[in-house]
C-alpha atoms as a PDB file:
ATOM      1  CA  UNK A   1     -35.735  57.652  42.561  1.00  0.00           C
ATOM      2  CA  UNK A   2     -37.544  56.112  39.249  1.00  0.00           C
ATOM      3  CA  UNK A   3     -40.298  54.869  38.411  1.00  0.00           C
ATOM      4  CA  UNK A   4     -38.942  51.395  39.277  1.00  0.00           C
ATOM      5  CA  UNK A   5     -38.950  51.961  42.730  1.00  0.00           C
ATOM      6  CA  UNK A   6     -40.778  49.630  44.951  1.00  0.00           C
ATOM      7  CA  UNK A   7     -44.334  48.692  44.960  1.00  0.00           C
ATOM      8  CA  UNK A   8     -44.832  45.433  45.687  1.00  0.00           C
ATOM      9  CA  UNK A   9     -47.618  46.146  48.643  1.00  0.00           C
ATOM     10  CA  UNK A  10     -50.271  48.315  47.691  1.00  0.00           C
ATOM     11  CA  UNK A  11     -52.134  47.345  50.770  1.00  0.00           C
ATOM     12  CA  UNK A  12     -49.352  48.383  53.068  1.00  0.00           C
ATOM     13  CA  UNK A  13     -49.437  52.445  50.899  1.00  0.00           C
ATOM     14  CA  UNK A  14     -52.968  52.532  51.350  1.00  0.00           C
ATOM     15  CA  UNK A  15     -52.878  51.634  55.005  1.00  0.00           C
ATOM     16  CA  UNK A  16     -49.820  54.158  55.608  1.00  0.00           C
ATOM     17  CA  UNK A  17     -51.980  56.909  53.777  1.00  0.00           C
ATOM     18  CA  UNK A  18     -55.089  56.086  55.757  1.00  0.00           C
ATOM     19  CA  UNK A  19     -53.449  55.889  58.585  1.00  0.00           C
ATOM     20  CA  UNK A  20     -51.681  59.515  57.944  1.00  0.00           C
ATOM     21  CA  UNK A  21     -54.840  60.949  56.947  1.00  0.00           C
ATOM     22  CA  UNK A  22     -57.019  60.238  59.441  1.00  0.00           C
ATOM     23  CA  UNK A  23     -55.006  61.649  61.994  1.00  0.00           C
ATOM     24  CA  UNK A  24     -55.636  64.632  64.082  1.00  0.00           C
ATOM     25  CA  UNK A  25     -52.517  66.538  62.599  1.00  0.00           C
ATOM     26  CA  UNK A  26     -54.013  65.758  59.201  1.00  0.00           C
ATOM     27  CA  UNK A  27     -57.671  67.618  60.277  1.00  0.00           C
ATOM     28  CA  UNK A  28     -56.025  70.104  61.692  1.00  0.00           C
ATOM     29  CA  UNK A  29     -53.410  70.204  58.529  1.00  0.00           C
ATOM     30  CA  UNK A  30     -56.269  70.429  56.297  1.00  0.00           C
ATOM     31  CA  UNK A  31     -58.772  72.136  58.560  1.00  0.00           C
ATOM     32  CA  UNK A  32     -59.688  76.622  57.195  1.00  0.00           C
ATOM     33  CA  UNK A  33     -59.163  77.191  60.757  1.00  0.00           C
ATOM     34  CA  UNK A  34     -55.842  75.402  61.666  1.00  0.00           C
ATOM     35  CA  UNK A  35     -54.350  74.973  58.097  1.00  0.00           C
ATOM     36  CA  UNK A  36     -52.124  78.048  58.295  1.00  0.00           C
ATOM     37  CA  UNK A  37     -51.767  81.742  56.336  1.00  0.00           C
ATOM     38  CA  UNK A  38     -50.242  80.426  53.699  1.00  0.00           C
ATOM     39  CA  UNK A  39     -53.137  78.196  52.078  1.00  0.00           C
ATOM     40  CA  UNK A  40     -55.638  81.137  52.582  1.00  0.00           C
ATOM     41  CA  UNK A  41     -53.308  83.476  51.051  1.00  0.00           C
ATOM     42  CA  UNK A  42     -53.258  80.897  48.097  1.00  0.00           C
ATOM     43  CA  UNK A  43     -56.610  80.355  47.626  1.00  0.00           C
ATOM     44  CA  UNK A  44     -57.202  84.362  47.163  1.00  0.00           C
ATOM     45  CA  UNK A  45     -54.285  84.916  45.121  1.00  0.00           C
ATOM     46  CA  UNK A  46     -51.981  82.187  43.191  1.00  0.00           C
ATOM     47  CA  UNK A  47     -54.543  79.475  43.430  1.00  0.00           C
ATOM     48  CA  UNK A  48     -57.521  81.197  42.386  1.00  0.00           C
ATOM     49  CA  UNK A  49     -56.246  83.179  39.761  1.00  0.00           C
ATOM     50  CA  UNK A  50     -55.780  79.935  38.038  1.00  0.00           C
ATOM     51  CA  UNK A  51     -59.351  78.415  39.018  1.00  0.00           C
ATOM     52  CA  UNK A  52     -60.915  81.371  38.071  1.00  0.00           C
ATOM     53  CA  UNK A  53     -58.461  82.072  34.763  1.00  0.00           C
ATOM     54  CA  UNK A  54     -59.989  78.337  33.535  1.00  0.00           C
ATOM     55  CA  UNK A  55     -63.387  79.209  34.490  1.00  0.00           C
ATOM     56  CA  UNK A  56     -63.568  82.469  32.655  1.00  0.00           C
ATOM     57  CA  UNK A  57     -61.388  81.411  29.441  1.00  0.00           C
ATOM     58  CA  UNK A  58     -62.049  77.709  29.139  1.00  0.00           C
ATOM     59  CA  UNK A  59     -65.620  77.430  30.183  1.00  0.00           C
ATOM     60  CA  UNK A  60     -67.887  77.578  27.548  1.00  0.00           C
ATOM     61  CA  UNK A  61     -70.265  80.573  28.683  1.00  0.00           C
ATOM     62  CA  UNK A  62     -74.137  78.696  28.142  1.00  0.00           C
ATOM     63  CA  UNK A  63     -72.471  76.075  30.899  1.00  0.00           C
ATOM     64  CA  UNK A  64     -71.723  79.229  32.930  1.00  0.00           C
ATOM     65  CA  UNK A  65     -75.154  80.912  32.578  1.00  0.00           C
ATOM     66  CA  UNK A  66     -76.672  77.432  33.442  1.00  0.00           C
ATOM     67  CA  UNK A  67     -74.472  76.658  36.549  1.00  0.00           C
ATOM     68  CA  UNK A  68     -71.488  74.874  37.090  1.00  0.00           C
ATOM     69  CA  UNK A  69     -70.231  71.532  38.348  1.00  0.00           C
ATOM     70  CA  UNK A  70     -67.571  71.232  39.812  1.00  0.00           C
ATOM     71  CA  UNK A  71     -65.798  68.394  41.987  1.00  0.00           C
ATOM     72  CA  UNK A  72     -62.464  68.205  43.937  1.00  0.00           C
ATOM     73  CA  UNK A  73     -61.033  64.756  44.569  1.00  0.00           C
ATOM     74  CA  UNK A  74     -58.793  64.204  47.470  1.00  0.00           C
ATOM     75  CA  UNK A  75     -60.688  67.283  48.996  1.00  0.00           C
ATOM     76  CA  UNK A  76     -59.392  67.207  52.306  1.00  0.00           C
ATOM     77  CA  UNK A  77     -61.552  69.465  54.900  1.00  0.00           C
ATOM     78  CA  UNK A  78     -62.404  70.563  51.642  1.00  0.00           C
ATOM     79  CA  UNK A  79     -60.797  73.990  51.248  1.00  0.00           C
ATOM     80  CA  UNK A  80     -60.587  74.743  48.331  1.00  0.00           C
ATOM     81  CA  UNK A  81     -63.902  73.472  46.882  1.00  0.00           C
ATOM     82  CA  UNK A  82     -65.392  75.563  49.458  1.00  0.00           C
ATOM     83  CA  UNK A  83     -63.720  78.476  48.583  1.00  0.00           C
ATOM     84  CA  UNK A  84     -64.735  78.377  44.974  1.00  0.00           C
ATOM     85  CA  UNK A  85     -68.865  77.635  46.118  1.00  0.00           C
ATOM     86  CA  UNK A  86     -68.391  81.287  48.196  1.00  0.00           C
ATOM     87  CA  UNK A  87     -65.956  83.216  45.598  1.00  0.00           C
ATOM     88  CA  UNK A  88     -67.850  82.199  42.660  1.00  0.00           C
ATOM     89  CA  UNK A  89     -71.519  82.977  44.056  1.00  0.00           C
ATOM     90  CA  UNK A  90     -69.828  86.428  45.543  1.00  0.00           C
ATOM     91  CA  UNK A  91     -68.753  86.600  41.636  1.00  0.00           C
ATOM     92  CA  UNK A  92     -72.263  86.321  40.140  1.00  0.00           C
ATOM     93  CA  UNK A  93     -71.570  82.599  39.135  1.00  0.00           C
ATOM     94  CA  UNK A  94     -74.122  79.876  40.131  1.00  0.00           C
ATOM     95  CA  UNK A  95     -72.651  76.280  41.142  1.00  0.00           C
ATOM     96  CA  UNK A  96     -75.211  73.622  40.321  1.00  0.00           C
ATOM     97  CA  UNK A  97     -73.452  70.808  41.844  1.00  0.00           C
ATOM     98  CA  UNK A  98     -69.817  70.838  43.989  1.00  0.00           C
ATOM     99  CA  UNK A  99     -68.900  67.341  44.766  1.00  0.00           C
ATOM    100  CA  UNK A 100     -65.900  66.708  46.909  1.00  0.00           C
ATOM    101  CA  UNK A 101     -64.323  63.519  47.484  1.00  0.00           C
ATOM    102  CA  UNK A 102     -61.584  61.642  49.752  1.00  0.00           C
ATOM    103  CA  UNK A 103     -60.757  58.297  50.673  1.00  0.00           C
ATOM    104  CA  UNK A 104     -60.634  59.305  54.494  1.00  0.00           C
ATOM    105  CA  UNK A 105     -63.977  59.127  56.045  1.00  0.00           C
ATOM    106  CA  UNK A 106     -62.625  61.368  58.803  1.00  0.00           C
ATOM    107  CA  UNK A 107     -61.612  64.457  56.350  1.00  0.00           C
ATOM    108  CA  UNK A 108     -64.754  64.206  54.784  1.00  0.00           C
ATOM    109  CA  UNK A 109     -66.898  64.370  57.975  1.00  0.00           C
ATOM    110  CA  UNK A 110     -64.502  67.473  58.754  1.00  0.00           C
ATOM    111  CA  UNK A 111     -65.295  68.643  55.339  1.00  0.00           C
ATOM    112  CA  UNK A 112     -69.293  68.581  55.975  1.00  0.00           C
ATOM    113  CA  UNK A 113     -68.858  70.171  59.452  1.00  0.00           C
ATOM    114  CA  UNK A 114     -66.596  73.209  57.359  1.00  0.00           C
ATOM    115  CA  UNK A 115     -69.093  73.370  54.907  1.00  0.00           C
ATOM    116  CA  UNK A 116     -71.873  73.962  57.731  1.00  0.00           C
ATOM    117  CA  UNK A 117     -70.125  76.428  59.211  1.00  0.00           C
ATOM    118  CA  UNK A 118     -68.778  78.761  55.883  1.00  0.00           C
ATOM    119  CA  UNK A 119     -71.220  78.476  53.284  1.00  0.00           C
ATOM    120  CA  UNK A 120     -75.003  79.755  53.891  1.00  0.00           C
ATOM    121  CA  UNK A 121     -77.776  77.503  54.066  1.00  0.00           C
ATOM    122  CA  UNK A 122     -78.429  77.873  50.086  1.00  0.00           C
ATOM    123  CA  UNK A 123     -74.844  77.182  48.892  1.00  0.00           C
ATOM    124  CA  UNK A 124     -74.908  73.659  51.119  1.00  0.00           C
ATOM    125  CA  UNK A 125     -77.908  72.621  49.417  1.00  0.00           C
ATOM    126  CA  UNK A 126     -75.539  72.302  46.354  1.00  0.00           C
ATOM    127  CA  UNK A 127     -72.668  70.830  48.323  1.00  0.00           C
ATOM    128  CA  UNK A 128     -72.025  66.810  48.303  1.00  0.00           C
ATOM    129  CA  UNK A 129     -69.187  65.165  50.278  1.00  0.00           C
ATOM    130  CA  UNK A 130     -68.407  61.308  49.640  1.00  0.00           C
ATOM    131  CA  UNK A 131     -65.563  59.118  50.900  1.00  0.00           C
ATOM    132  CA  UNK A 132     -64.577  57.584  47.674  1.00  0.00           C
ATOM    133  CA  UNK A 133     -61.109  56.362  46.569  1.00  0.00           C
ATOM    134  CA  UNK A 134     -59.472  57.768  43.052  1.00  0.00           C
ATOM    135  CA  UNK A 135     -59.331  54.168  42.051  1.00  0.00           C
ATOM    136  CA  UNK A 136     -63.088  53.551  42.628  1.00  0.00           C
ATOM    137  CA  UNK A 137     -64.499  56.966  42.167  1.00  0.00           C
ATOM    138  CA  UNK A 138     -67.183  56.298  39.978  1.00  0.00           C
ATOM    139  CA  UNK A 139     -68.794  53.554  41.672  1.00  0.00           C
ATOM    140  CA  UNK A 140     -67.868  54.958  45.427  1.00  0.00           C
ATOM    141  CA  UNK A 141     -69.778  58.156  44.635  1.00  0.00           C
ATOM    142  CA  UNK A 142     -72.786  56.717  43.107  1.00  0.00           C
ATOM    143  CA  UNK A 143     -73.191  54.508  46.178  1.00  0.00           C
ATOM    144  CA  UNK A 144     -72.446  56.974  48.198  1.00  0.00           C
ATOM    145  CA  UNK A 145     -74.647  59.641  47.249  1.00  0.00           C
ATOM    146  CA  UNK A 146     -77.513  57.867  45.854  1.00  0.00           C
ATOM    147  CA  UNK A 147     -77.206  59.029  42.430  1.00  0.00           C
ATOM    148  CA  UNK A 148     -76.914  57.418  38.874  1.00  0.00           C
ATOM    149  CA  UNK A 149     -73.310  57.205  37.362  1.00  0.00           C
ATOM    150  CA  UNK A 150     -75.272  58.969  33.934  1.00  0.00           C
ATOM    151  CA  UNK A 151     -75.933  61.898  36.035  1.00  0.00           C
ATOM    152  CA  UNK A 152     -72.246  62.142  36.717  1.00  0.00           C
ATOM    153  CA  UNK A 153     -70.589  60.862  33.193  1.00  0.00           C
ATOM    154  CA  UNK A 154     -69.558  63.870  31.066  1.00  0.00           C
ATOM    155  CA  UNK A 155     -71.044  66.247  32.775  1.00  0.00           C
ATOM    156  CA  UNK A 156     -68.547  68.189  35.354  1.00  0.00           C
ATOM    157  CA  UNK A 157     -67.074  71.402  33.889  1.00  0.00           C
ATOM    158  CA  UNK A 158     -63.877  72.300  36.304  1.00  0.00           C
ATOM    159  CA  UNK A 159     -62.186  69.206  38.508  1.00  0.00           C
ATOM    160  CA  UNK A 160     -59.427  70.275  41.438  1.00  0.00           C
ATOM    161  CA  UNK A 161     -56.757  68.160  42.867  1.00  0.00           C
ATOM    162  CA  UNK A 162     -54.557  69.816  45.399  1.00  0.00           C
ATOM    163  CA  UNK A 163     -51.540  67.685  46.904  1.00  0.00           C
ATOM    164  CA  UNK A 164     -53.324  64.288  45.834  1.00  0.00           C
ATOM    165  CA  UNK A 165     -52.397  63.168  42.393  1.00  0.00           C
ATOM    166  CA  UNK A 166     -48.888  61.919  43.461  1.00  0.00           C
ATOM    167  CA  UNK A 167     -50.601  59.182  45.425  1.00  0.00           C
ATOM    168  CA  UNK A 168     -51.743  57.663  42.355  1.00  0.00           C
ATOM    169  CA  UNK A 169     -48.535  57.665  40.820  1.00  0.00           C
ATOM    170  CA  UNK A 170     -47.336  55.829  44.282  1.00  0.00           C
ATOM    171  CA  UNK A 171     -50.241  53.208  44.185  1.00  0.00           C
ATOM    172  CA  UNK A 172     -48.907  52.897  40.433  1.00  0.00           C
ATOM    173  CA  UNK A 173     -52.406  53.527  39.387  1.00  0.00           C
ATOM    174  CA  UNK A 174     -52.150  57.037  37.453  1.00  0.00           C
ATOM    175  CA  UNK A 175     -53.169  56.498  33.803  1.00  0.00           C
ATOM    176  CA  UNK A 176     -56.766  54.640  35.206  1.00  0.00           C
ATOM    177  CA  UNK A 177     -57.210  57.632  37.216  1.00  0.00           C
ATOM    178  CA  UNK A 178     -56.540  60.365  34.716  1.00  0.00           C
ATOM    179  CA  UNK A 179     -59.507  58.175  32.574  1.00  0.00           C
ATOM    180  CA  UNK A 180     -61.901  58.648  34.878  1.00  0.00           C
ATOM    181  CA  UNK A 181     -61.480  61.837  35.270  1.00  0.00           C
ATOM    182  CA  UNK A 182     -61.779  62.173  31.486  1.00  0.00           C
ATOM    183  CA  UNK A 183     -64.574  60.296  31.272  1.00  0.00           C
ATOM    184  CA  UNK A 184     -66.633  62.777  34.398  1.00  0.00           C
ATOM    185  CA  UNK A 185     -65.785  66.073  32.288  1.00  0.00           C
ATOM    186  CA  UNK A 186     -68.087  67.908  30.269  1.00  0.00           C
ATOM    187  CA  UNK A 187     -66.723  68.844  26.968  1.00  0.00           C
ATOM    188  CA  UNK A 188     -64.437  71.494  27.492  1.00  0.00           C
ATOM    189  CA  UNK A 189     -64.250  70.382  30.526  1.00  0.00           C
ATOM    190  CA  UNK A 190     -61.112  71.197  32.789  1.00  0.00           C
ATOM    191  CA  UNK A 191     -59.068  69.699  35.802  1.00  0.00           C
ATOM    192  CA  UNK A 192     -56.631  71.798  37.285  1.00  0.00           C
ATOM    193  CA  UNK A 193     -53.466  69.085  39.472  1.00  0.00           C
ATOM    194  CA  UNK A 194     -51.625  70.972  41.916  1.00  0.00           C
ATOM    195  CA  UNK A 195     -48.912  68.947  43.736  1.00  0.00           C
ATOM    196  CA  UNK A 196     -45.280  68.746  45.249  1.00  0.00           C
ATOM    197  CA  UNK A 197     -42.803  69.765  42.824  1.00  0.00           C
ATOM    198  CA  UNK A 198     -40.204  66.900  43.076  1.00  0.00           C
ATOM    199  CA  UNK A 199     -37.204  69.336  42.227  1.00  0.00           C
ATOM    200  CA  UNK A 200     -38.133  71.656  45.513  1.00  0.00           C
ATOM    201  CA  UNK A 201     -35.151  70.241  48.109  1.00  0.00           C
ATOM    202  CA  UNK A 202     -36.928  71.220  51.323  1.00  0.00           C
ATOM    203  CA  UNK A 203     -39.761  68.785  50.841  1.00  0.00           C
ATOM    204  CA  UNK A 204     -38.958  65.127  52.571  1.00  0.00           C
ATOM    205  CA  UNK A 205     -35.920  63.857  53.499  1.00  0.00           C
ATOM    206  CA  UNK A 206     -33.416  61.695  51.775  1.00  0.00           C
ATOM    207  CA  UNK A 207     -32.237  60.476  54.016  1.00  0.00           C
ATOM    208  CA  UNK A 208     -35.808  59.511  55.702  1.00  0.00           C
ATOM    209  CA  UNK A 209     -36.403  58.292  52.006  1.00  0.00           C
ATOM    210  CA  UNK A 210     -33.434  56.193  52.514  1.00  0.00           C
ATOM    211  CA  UNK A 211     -34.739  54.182  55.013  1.00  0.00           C
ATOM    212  CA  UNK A 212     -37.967  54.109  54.396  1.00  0.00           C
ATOM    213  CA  UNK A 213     -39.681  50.327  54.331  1.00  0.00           C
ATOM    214  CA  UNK A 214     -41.635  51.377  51.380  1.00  0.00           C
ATOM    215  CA  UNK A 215     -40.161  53.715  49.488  1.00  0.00           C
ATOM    216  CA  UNK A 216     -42.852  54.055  47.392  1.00  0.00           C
ATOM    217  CA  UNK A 217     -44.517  55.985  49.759  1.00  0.00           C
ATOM    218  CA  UNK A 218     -42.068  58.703  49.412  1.00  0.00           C
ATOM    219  CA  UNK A 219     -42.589  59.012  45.367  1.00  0.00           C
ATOM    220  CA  UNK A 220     -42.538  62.350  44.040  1.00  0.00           C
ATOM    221  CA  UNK A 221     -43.388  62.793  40.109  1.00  0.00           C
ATOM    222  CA  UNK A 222     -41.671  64.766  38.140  1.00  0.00           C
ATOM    223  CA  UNK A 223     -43.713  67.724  35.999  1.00  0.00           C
ATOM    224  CA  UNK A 224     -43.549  65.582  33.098  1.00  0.00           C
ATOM    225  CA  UNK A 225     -44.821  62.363  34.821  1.00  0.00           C
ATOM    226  CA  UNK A 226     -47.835  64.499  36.317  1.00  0.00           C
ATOM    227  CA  UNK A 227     -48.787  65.729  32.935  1.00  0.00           C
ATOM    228  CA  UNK A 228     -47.806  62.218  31.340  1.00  0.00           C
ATOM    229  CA  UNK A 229     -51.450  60.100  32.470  1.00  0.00           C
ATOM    230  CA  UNK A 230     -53.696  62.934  31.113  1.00  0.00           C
ATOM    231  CA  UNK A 231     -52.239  63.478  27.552  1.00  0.00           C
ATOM    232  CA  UNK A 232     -52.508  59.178  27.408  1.00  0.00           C
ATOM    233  CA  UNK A 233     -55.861  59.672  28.302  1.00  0.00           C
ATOM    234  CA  UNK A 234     -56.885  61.878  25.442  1.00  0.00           C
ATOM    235  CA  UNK A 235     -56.716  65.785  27.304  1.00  0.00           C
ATOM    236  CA  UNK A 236     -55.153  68.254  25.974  1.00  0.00           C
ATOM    237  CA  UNK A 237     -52.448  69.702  28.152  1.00  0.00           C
ATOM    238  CA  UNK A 238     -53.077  73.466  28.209  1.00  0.00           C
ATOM    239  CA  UNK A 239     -50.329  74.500  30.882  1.00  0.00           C
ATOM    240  CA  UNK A 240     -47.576  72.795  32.762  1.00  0.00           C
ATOM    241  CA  UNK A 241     -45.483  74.488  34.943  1.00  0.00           C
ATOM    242  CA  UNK A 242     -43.620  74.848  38.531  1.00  0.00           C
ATOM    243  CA  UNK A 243     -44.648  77.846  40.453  1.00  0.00           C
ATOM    244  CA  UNK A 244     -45.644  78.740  44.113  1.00  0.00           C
ATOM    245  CA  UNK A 245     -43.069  79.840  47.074  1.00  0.00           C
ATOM    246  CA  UNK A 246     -45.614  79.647  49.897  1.00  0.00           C
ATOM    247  CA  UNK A 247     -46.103  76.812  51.754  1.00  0.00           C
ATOM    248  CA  UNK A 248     -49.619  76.093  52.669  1.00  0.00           C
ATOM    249  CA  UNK A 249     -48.850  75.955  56.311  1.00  0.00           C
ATOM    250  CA  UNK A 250     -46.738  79.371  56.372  1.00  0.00           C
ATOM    251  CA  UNK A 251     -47.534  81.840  59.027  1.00  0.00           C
ATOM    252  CA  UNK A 252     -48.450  85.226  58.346  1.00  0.00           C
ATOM    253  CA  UNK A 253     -44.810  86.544  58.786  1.00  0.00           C
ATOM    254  CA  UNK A 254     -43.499  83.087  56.336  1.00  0.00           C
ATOM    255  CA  UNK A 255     -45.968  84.432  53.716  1.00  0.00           C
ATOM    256  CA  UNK A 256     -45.160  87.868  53.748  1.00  0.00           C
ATOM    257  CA  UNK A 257     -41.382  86.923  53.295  1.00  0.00           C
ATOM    258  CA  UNK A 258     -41.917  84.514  50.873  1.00  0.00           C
ATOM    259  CA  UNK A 259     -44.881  86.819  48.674  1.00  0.00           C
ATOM    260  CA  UNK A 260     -42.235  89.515  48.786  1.00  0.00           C
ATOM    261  CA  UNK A 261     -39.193  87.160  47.434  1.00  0.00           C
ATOM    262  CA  UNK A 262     -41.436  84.962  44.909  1.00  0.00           C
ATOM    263  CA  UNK A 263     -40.611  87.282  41.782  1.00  0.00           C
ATOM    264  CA  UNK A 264     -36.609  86.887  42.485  1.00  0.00           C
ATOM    265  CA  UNK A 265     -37.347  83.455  42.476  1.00  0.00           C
ATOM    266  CA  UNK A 266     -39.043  82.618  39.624  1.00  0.00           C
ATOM    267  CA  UNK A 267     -36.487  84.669  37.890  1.00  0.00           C
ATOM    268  CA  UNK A 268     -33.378  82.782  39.157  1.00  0.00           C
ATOM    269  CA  UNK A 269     -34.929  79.709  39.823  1.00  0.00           C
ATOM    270  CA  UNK A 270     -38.495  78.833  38.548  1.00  0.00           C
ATOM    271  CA  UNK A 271     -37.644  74.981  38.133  1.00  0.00           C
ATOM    272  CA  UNK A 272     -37.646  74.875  42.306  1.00  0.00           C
ATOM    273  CA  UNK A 273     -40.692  76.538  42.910  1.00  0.00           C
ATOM    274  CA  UNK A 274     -42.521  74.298  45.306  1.00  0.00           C
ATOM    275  CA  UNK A 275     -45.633  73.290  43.453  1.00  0.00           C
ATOM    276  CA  UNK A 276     -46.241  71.680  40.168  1.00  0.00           C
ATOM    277  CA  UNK A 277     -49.267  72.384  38.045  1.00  0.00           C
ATOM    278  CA  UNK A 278     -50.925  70.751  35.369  1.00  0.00           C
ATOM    279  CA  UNK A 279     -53.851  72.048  33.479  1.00  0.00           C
ATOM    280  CA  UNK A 280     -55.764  69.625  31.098  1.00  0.00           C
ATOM    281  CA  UNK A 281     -58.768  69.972  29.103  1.00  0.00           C
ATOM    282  CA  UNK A 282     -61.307  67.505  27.579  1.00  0.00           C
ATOM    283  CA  UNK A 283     -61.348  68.230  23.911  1.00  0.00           C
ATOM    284  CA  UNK A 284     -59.331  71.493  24.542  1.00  0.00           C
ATOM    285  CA  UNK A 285     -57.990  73.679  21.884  1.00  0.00           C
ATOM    286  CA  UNK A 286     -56.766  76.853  23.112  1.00  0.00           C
ATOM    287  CA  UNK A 287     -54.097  77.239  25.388  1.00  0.00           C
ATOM    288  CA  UNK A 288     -53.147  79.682  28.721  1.00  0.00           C
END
């Protein structure tokens, strides 16, 4: 399916999103508790090797010493912008400011109950959670948190979106997007996309695709198309790859299996890894 494919109703994607995401599966789905092995295992291995890889390399170290900001958009129950707060203070980093963001009110009052209940008193002072859509993410937050968009312009130094970008490129609204995101990083400033790799078969159904009303709301990018919206707006792309064999909602058994076959796999067949990743950096000049 190409980039022609239907999207004539961007009020009936949103609704089918909001509807999905509001959902108990989806609290449950993106819940520490109820998410599954496989997303915990991530966070301590695959997925925070890269956070922290950007953090140590790409991070200039005075905005280090000073404290970092960081925000994740499309945040969920807000995993994994709670696991950095915890890893990253247990690492002798301070966190100024850790904004999280997603356009389902219901994920982000999940979010602020998680937050309650695995970061101590001190790291929640430095916690913020706002409903706020990609599209509007500027102006949502700034109402919604009661600060000035100068205080948020240019300033955040490492920005995290896990299984959300592809929406954008389904509500057709990508490149505006990857510009606002621009236009919150510091300089040097880095946001890390991790999303469905389009070329991994196990993923949706074609025939569910098929005959879908809005097939639209079945998009998946390709690697290239993920990476495409931040190069046009002005980031250098520092890595773009496929990797990952373990799905967030594996078992403990699912992610042994899969942990021990993931290095036969990326040998034989790295282009079908289940994840995509895109690494881009405001004003960047080195590369991973």
């Amino acid at each position: 399916m190409g980039k022609t494919a239907s999207h004539d109703n961007p009020s009936v994607l949103n609704s089918e999103f909001l509807e999905e995401y509001s959902s108990e599966d989806s609290l449950r789905r993106y819940s520490k508790e109820t998410a599954g092995q496989g997303i915990s295992y991530l966070l301590d291995h695959d997925y925070g090797d890269i956070y922290f890889g950007v953090i140590e390399n790409q991070i200039p170290k005075a905005r280090i010493q000073k404290g970092i900001r960081l925000w994740e958009f499309g945040c969920g129950a807000g995993m994994n912008l709670l696991f950095l707060v915890g890893a990253l203070q247990r690492r002798g980093i301070r966190v100024e400011l850790a904004v999280g963001t997603d356009f389902s009110e219901a994920l982000i009052d999940a979010a602020k109950r998680q937050a309650k209940t695995y970061l101590t008193p001190e790291q929640n002072q430095k916690v913020r959670f706002c409903a706020a859509r990609h599209e509007n993410l500027i102006e949502e937050v700034t109402t919604g948190l009661g600060v000035r968009k100068e205080d948020l312009l240019n300033s955040f130094d490492l920005m995290v979106g896990v299984n959300t970008i592809r929406y954008c490129h389904r509500l057709n609204n990508e490149n505006e997007v990857a510009a606002t995101i621009k236009s919150l990083l510091a300089d040097r400033g880095v946001c890390v996309v991790i999303d469905m790799n389009d070329k991994f078969p196990v993923f949706r159904s074609r025939f569910r695709d098929r005959l879908a009303k809005e097939a639209r709301a079945y998009y998946l990018p390709s690697l290239e198309e993920y990476a495409r919206p931040f190069s046009t707006a002005g980031l250098q792309i520092l890595k773009r790859e496929n990797f990952c064999w373990i799905p967030h909602s594996a078992g403990s058994g699912l992610t042994a299996v899969m942990k021990a076959l993931t290095p036969v796999l990326n040998t034989i067949a790295p282009s079908r890894a289940m994840r995509s990743l895109v690494i881009a950096q405001k004003n960047g000049q080195r590369t991973l």
